[in-house]
Protein backbone atom coordinates (compact mmCIF):
# COMPACT_ATOMS: atom_id res chain seq x y z
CA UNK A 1 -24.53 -39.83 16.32
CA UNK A 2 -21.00 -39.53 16.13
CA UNK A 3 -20.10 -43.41 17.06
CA UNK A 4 -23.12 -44.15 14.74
CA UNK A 5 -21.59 -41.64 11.74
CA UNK A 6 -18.04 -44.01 12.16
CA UNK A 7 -19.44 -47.08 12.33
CA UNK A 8 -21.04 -46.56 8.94
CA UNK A 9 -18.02 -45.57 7.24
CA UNK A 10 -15.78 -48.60 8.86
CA UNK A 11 -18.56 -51.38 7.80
CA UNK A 12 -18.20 -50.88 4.05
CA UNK A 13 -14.19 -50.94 3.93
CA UNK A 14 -14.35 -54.23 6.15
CA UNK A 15 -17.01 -55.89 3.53
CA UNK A 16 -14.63 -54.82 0.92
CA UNK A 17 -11.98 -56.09 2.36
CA UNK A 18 -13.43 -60.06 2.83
CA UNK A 19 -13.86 -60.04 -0.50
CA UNK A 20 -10.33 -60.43 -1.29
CA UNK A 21 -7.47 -58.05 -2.69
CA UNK A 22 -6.55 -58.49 -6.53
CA UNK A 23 -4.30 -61.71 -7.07
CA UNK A 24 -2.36 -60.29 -10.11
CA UNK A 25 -0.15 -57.24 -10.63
CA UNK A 26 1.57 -56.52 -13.63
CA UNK A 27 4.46 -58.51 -12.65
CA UNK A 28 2.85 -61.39 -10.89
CA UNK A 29 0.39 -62.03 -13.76
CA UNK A 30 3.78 -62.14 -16.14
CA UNK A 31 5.39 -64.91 -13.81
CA UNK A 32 2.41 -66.95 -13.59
CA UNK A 33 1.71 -67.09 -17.12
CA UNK A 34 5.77 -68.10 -17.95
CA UNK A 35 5.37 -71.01 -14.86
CA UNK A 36 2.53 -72.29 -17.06
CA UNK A 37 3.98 -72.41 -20.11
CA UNK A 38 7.58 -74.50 -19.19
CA UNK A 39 7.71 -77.50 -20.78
CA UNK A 40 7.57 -80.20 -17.65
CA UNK A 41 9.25 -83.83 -18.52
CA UNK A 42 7.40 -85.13 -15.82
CA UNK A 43 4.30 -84.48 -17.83
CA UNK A 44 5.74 -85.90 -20.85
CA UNK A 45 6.89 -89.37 -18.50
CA UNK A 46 3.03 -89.23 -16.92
CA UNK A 47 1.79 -89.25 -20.50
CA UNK A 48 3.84 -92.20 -21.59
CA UNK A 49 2.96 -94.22 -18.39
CA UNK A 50 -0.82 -93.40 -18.88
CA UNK A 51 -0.17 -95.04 -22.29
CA UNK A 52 -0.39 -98.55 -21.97
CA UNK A 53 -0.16 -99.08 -25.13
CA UNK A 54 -0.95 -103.12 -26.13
CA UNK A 55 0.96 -103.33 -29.54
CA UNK A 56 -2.66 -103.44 -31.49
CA UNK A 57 -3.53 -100.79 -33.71
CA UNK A 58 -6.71 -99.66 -33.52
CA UNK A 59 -6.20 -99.38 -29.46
CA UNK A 60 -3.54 -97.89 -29.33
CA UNK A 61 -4.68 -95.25 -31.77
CA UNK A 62 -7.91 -94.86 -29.31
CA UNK A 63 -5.53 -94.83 -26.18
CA UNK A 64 -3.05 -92.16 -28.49
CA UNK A 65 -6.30 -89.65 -29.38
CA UNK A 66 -7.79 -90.21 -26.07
CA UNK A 67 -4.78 -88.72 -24.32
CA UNK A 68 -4.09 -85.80 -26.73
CA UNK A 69 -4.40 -82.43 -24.98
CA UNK A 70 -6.05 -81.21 -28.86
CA UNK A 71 -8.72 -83.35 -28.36
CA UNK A 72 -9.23 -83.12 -24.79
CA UNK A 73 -9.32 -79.37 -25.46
CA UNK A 74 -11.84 -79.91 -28.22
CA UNK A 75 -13.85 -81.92 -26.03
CA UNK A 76 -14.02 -79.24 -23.02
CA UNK A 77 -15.01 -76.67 -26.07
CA UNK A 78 -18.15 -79.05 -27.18
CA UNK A 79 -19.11 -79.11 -23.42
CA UNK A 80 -18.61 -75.29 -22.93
CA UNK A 81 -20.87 -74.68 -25.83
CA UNK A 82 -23.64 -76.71 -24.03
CA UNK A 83 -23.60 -75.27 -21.22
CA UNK A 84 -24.43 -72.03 -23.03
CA UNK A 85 -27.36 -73.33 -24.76
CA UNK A 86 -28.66 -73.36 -21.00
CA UNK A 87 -27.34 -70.01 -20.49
CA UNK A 88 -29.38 -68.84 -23.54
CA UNK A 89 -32.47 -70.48 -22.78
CA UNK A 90 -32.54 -68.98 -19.26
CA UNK A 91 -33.76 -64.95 -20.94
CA UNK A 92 -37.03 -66.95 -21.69
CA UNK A 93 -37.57 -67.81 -17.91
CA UNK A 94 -39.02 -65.65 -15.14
CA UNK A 95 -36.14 -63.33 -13.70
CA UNK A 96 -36.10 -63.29 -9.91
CA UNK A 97 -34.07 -60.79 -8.08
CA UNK A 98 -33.82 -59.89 -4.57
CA UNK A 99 -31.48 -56.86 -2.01
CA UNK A 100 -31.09 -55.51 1.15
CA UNK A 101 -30.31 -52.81 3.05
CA UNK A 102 -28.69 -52.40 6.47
CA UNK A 103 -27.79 -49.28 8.00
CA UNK A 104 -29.26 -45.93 8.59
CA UNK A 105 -30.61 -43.05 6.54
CA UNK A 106 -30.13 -38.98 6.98
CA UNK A 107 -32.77 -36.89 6.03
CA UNK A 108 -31.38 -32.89 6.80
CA UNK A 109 -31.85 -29.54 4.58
CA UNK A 110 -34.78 -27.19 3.69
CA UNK A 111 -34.14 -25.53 7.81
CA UNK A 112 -35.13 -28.48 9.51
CA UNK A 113 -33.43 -30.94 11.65
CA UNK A 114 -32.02 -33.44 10.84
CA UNK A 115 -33.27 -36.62 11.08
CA UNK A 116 -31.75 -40.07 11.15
CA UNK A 117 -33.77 -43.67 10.40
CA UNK A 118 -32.07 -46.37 11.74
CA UNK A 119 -33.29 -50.03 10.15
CA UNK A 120 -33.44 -52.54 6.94
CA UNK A 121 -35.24 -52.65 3.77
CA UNK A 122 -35.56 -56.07 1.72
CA UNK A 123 -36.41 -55.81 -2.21
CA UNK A 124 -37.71 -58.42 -4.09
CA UNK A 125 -38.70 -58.36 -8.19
CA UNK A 126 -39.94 -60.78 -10.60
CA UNK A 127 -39.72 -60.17 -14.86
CA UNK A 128 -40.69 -61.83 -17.46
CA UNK A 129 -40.08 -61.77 -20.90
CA UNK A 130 -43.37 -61.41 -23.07
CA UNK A 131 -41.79 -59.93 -26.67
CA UNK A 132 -38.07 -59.11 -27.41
CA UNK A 133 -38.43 -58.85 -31.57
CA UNK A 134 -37.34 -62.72 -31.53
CA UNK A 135 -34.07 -61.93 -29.66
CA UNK A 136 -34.14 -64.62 -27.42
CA UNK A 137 -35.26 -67.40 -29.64
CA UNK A 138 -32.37 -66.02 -32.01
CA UNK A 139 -30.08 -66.32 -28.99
CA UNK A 140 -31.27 -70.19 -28.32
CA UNK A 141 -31.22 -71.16 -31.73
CA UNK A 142 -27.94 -69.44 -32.17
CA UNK A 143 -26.27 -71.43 -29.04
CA UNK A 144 -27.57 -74.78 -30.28
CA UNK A 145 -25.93 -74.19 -33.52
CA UNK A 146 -22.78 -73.12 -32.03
CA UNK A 147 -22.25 -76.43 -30.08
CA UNK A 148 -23.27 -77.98 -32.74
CA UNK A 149 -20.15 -76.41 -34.37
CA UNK A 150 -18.51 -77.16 -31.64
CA UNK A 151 -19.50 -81.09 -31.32
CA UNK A 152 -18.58 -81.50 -35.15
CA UNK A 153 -15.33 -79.82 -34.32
CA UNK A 154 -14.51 -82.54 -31.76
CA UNK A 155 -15.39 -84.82 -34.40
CA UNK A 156 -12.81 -83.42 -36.60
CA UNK A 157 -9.84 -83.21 -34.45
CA UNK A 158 -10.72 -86.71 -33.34
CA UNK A 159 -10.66 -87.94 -36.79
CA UNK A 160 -7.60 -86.13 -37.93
CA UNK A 161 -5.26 -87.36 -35.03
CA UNK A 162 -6.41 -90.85 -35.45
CA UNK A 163 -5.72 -90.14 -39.16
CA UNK A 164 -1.96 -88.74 -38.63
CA UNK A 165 -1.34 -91.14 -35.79
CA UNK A 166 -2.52 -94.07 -38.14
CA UNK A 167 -0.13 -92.64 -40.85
CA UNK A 168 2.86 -92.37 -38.30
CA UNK A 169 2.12 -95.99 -37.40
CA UNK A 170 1.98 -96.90 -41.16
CA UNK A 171 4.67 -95.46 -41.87
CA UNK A 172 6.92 -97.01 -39.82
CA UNK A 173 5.96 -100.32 -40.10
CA UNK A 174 6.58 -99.71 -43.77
CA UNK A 175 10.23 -98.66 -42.85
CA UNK A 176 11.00 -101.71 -40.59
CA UNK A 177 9.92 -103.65 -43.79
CA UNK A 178 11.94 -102.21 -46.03
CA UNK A 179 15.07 -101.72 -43.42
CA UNK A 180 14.70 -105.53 -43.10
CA UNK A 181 14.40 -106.63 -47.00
CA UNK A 182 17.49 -104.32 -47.73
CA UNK A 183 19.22 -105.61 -44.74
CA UNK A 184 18.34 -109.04 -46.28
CA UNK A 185 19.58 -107.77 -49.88
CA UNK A 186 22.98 -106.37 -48.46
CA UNK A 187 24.11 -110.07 -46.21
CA UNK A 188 23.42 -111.65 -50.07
CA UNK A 189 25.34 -108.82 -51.95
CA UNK A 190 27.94 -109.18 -49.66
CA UNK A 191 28.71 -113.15 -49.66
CA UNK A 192 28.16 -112.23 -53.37
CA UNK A 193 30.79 -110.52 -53.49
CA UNK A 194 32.98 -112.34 -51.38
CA UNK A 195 32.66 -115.04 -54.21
CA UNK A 196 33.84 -112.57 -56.94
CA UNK A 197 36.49 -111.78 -55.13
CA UNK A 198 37.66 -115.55 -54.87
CA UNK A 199 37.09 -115.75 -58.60
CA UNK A 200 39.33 -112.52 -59.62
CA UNK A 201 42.21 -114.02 -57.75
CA UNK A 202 41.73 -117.47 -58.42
CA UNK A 203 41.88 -115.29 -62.89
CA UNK A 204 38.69 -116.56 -64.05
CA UNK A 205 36.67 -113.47 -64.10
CA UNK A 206 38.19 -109.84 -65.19
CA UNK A 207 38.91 -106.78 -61.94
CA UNK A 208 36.40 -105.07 -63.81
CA UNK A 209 33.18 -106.95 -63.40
CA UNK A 210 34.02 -107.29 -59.56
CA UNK A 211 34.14 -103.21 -59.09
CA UNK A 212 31.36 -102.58 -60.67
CA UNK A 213 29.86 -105.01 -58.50
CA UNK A 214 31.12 -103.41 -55.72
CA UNK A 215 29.69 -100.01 -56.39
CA UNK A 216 26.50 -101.33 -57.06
CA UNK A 217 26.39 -102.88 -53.65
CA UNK A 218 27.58 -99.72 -51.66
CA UNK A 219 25.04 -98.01 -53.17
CA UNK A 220 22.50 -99.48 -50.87
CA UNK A 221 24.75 -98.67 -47.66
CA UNK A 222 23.43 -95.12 -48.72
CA UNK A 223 19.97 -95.93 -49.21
CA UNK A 224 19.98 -97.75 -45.88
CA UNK A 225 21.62 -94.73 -43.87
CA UNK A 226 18.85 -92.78 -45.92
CA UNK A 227 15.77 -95.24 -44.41
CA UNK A 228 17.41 -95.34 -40.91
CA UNK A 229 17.34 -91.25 -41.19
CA UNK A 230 13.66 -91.39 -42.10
CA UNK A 231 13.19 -94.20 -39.21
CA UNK A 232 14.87 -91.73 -36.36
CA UNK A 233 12.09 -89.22 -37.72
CA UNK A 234 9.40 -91.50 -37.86
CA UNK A 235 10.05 -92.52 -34.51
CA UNK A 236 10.38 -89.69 -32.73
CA UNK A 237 6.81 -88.67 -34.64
CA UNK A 238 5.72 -91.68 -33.06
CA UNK A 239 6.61 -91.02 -29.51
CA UNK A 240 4.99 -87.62 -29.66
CA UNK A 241 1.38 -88.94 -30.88
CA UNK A 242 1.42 -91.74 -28.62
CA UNK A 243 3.77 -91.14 -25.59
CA UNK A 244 5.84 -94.08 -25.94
CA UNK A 245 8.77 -95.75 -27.88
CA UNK A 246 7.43 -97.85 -30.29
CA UNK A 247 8.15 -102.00 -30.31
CA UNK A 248 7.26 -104.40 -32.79
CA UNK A 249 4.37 -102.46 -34.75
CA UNK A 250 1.78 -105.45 -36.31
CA UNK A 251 1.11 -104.64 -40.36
CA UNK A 252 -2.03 -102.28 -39.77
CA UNK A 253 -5.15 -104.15 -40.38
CA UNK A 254 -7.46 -102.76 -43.50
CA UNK A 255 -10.25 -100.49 -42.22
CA UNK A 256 -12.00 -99.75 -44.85
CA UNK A 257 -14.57 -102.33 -45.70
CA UNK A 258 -16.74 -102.20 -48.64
CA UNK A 259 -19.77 -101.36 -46.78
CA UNK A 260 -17.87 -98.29 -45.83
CA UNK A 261 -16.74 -97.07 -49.11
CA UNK A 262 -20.86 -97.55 -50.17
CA UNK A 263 -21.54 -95.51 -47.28
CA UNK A 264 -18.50 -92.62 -48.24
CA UNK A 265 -19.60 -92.98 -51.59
CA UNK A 266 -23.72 -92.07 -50.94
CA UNK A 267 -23.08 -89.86 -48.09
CA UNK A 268 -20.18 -87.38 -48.96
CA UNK A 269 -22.19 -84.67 -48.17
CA UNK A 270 -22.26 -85.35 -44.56
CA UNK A 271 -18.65 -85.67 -44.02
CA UNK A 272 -18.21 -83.54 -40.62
CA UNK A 273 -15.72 -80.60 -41.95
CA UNK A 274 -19.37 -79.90 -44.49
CA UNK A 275 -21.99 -80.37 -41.35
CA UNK A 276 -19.62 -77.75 -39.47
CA UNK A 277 -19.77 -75.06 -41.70
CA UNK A 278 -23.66 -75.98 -42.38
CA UNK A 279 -23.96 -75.16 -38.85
CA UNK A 280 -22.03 -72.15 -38.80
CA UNK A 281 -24.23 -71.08 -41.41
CA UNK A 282 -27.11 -71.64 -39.20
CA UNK A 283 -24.96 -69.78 -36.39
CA UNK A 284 -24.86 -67.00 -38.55
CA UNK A 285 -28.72 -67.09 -39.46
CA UNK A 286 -29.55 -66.85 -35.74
CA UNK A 287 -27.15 -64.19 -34.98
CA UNK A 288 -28.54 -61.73 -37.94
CA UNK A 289 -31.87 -62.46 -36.16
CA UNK A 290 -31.06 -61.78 -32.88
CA UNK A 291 -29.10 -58.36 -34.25
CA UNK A 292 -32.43 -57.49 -35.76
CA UNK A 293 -34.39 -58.38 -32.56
CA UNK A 294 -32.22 -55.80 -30.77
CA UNK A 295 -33.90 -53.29 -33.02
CA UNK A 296 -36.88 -54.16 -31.60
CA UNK A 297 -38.80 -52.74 -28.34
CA UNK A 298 -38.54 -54.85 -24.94
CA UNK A 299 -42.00 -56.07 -23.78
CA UNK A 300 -41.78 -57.20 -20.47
CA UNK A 301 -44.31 -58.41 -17.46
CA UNK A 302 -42.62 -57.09 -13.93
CA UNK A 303 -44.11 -57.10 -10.30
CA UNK A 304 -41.59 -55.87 -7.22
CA UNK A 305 -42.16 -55.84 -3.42
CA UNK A 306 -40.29 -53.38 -1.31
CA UNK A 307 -40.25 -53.18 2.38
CA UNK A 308 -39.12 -49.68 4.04
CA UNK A 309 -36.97 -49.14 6.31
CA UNK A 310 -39.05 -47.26 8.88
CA UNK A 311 -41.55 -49.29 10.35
CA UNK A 312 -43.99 -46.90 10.45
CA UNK A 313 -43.74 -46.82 6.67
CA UNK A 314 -46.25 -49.00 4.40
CA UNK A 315 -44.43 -51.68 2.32
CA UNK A 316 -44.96 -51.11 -1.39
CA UNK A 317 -46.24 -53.59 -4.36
CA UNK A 318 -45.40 -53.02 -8.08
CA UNK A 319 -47.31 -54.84 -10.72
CA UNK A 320 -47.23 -54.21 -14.74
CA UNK A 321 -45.88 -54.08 -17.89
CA UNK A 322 -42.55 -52.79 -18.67
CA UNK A 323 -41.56 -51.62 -22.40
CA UNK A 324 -38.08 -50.51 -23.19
CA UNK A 325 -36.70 -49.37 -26.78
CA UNK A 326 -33.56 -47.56 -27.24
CA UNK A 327 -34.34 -44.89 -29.59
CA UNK A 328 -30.61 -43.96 -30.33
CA UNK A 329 -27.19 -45.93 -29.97
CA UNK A 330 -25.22 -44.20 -32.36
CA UNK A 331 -25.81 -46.69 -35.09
CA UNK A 332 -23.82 -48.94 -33.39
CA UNK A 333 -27.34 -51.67 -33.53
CA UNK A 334 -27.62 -50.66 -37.45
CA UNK A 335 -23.79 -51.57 -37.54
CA UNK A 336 -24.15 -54.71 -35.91
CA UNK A 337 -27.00 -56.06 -38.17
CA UNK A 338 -24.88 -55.18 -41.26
CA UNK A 339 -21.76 -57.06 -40.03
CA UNK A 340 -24.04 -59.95 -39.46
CA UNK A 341 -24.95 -59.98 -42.47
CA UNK A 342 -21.61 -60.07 -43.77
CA UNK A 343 -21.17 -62.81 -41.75
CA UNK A 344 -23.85 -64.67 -42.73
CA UNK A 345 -23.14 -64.79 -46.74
CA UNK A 346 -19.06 -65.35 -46.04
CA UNK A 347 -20.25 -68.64 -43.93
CA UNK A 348 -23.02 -69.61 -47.12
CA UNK A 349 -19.93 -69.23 -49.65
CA UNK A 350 -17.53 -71.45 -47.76
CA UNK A 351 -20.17 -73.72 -47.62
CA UNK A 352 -20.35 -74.22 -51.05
CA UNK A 353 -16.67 -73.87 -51.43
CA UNK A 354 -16.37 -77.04 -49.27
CA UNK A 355 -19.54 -79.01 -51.43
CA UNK A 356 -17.67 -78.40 -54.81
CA UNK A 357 -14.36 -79.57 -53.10
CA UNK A 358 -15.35 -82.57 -51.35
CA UNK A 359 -16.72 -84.72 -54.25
CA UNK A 360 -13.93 -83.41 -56.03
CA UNK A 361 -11.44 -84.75 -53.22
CA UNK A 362 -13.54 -88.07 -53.24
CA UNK A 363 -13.53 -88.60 -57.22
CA UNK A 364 -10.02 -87.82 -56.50
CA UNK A 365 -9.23 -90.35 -53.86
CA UNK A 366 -11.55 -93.20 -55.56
CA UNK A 367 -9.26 -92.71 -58.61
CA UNK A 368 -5.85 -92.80 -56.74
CA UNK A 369 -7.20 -95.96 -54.67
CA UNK A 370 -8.52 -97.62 -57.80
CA UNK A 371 -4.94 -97.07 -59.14
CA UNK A 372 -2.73 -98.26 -56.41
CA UNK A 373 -5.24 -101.27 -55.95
CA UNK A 374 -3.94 -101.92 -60.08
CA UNK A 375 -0.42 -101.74 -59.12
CA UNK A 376 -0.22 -103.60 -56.13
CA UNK A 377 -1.46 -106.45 -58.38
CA UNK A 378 0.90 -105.56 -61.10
CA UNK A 379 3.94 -105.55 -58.62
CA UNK A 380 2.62 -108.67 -56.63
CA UNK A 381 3.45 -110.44 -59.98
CA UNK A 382 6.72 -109.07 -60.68
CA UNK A 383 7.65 -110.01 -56.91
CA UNK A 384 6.73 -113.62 -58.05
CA UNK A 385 8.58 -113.26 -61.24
CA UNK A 386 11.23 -111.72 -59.89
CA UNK A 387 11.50 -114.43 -57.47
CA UNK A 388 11.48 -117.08 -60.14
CA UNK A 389 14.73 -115.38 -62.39
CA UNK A 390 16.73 -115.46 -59.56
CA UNK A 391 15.84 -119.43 -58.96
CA UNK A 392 17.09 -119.25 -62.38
CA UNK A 393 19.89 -117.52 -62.03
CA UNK A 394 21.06 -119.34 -59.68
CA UNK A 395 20.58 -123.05 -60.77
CA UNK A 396 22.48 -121.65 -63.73
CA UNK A 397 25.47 -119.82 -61.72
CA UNK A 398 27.11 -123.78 -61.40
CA UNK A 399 27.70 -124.50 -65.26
CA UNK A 400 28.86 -120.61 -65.95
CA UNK A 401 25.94 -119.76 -67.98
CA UNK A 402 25.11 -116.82 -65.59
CA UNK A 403 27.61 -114.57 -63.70
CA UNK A 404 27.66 -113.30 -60.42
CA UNK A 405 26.94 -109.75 -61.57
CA UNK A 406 24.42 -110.89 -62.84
CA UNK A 407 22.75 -112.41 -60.21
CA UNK A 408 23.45 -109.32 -57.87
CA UNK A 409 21.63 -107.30 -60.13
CA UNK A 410 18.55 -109.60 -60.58
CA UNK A 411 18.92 -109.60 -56.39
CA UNK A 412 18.85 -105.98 -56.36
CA UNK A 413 15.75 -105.75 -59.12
CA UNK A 414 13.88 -107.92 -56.84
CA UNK A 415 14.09 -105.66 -53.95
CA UNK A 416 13.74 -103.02 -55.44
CA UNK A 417 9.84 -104.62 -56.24
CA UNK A 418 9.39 -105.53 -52.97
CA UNK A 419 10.38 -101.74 -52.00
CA UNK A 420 7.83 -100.32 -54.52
CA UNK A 421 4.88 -102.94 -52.95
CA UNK A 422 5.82 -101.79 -49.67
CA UNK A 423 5.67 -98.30 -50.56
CA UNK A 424 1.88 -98.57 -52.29
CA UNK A 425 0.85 -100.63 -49.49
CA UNK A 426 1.74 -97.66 -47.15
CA UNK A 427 -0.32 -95.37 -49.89
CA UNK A 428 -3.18 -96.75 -49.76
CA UNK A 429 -3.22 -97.87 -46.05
CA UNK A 430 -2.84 -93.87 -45.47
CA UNK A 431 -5.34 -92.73 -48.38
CA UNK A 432 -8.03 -95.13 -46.67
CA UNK A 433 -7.39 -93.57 -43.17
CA UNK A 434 -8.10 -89.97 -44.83
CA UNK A 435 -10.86 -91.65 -46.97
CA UNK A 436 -12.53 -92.77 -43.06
CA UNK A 437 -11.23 -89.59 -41.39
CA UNK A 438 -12.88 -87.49 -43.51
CA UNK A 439 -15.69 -89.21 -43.80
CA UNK A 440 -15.93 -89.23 -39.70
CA UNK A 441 -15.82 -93.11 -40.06
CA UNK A 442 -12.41 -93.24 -38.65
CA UNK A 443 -13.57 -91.88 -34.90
CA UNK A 444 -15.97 -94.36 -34.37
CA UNK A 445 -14.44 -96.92 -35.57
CA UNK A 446 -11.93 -96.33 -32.97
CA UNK A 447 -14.82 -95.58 -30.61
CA UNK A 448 -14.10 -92.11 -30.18
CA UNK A 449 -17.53 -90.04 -29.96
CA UNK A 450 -17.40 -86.57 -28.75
CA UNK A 451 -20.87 -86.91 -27.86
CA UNK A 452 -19.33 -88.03 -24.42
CA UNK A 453 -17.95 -84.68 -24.03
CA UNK A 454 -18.23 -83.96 -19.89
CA UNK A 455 -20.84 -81.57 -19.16
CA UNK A 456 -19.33 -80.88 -15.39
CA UNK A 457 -16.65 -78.69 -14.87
CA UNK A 458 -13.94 -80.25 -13.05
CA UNK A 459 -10.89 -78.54 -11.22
């Protein structure tokens, strides 16, 4: 009895013990969780190899999203939410649960001997919901909503890094162009001014004209030190969003087609940022219903076999209904319904915060497109008129009728109309890209869908 009394105390510390000590102590946790967060360049190198970027914009702005640990992250969230619409839906289905015992069993007391009952004893139950107050439908409901939240906010982030990775790539191109019309501007000052220089020795034109000449061209060494600062920012913007030092950037092409802006135009209200919170409404809906459910008794069918552990002893069947209802919590269920509540109306205004603001932001957007469309024509034709003094100018810089000054400065005008076209062809490249993005155009265009969200977890 003795060997058997040991024995019984030994088993359960060796079962403990396979299941495994605790990895983390308060120290060990802290180490781990700085080794995660260093910054590796190796990461940063595997990134920009992964790349592969082609010099096109539209794939490399795929290849750039595709690869950004936001949207990856987004993308794991969409398929974590689906997996617990399948983890909701499971309450609905028959519950089947099973034990065993192994080991032996002292009955002593009351003045008689003791007696000991050596064996095993198996259990096995099946339940089944029949009424919870709506609590499980609330649950399933409220899961589907939730990746639907979750799906749309994929859709977001996908759309808003193509969006600022578009604008980065605009951006610079528009840089490059005006780095290398001012570049262009400063080799003509220049041999401009080496002619003025010839002419004030040489007496035929006054110190004067020739220094303020001179100022007016060093001006633009500034501005070009000033473009060349915004170019080192640009680029290094560039690098981050896309893991690789940019080359020749192509002019981006125009995504927005007029079928598009029809579709923006009729369909505002389904831009995804306004289907999101929709669904969180809907979230919130289910999750006032399934707080109310909880208020509710527990109707339940259950049926349980259990087999003794004395042989001589019958085996025993359970069959019926089961009804549970928690008459007090403290008001902690009563609390819960009220902050769901709460919940609920906050999620209905921000919905209609976000109606009232996005056709004000499209109205808005129209009217600056409609506007920059205007000037771009407007400076188009000073470009071509600017073009045609300086034909002018020069034809008449022979026979003295026009001075050098002169001609520097009609130089300088024209650039700095080619400068301002540049700059509103940037504009509206970028306001079309949010125009798409928020519209959720812009994803799949680029043929980014988080409906292909991976619904197996990998390691």
């Amino acid at each position: 009895m003795k060997t058997k009394s040991k024995l019984l105390v030994v088993a359960p510390v060796m079962v403990l013990a396979a299941c495994g000590a605790p990895q983390y102590t308060g120290e060990t946790l802290e180490n781990e969780v700085r080794a995660l967060a260093q910054v590796s360049a190796s990461s940063a190198q595997a990134r920009s190899t992964a790349s592969k970027l082609t010099g096109g914009f539209k794939a490399d702005i795929t290849r750039a999203v595709g690869a950004t640990p936001e949207y990856l992250a987004a993308l794991g969230a969409a398929a974590e939410a689906r997996h617990l619409v399948t983890v909701s839906e499971a309450a609905r289905k028959p519950q089947l649960e099973t034990s065993a015992n192994l080991g032996s069993m002292v009955e002593r007391g009351a003045g008689l001997a003791s007696q000991t009952t050596n064996g095993a004893s198996a259990n096995l139950s099946l339940r089944q919901v029949i009424y919870d107050g709506g609590l499980s439908s609330a649950m399933i409901d409220g899961a589907q909503a939730s990746a639907l939240v979750a799906l749309t906010e994929a859709e977001i982030v996908a759309n808003r890094t193509a969006r600022e990775a578009g604008a980065t790539w605009v951006d610079l191109h528009a840089l490059q162009a005006r780095e290398d019309a001012l570049t262009a501007l400063m080799v003509k000052a220049t041999e401009m001014l080496g002619q003025m220089e010839t002419l004030v020795a040489s007496g035929m034109i006054d110190k004067s004209a020739s220094t303020s000449a001179d100022i007016a061209v060093r001006s633009l060494v500034l501005e070009k030190s000033q473009i060349d600062a915004s170019k080192a920012a640009t680029t290094a913007l560039y690098i981050k969003q896309f893991g690789a030092a940019p080359k020749a950037l192509s002019a981006p092409p125009a995504l927005l087609t007029e079928a598009d802006l029809a579709k923006i135009k009729r369909d505002w209200s389904t831009a995804p940022i306004l289907l999101q919170s929709a669904a969180q409404v809907l979230s919130a809906k289910q999750a006032l219903l399934a707080a109310q459910g909880r208020e509710k008794p527990t109707v339940g069918l259950s049926a349980g076999v259990s087999s003794p552990m004395d042989r001589d002893e019958q085996t025993n069947l359970a069959l019926g209904f089961e009804v549970r209802w928690i008459l007090g919590d403290g008001g902690r269920r009563k609390a819960d319904t009220a902050a769901k509540a709460a919940r609920l109306e906050a999620t209905e205004q921000a919905l209609e915060g976000l109606k009232l603001a996005g056709k004000s932001e499209l109205d808005t957007a129209l009217s600056q497109r409609a506007a920059l469309r205007e000037s771009l024509v407007t400076l188009a034709a000073q470009e071509v008129s600017a073009a045609k003094e300086i034909e002018i100018l020069w034809s008449q810089l022979a026979t003295g009728q026009t001075s050098v000054r002169q001609l520097i400065d009609a130089e300088v005008n024209s650039y700095r109309t080619t400068d301002r076209k540049i700059l509103a062809q940037a504009e509206l490249a970028k306001l079309e890209l949010e125009m798409l993005a928020s519209s959720g155009l812009l994803a799949r265009k680029l043929g980014l869908s988080a409906q292909n969200a991976p619904m197996k977890a990998t390691k």
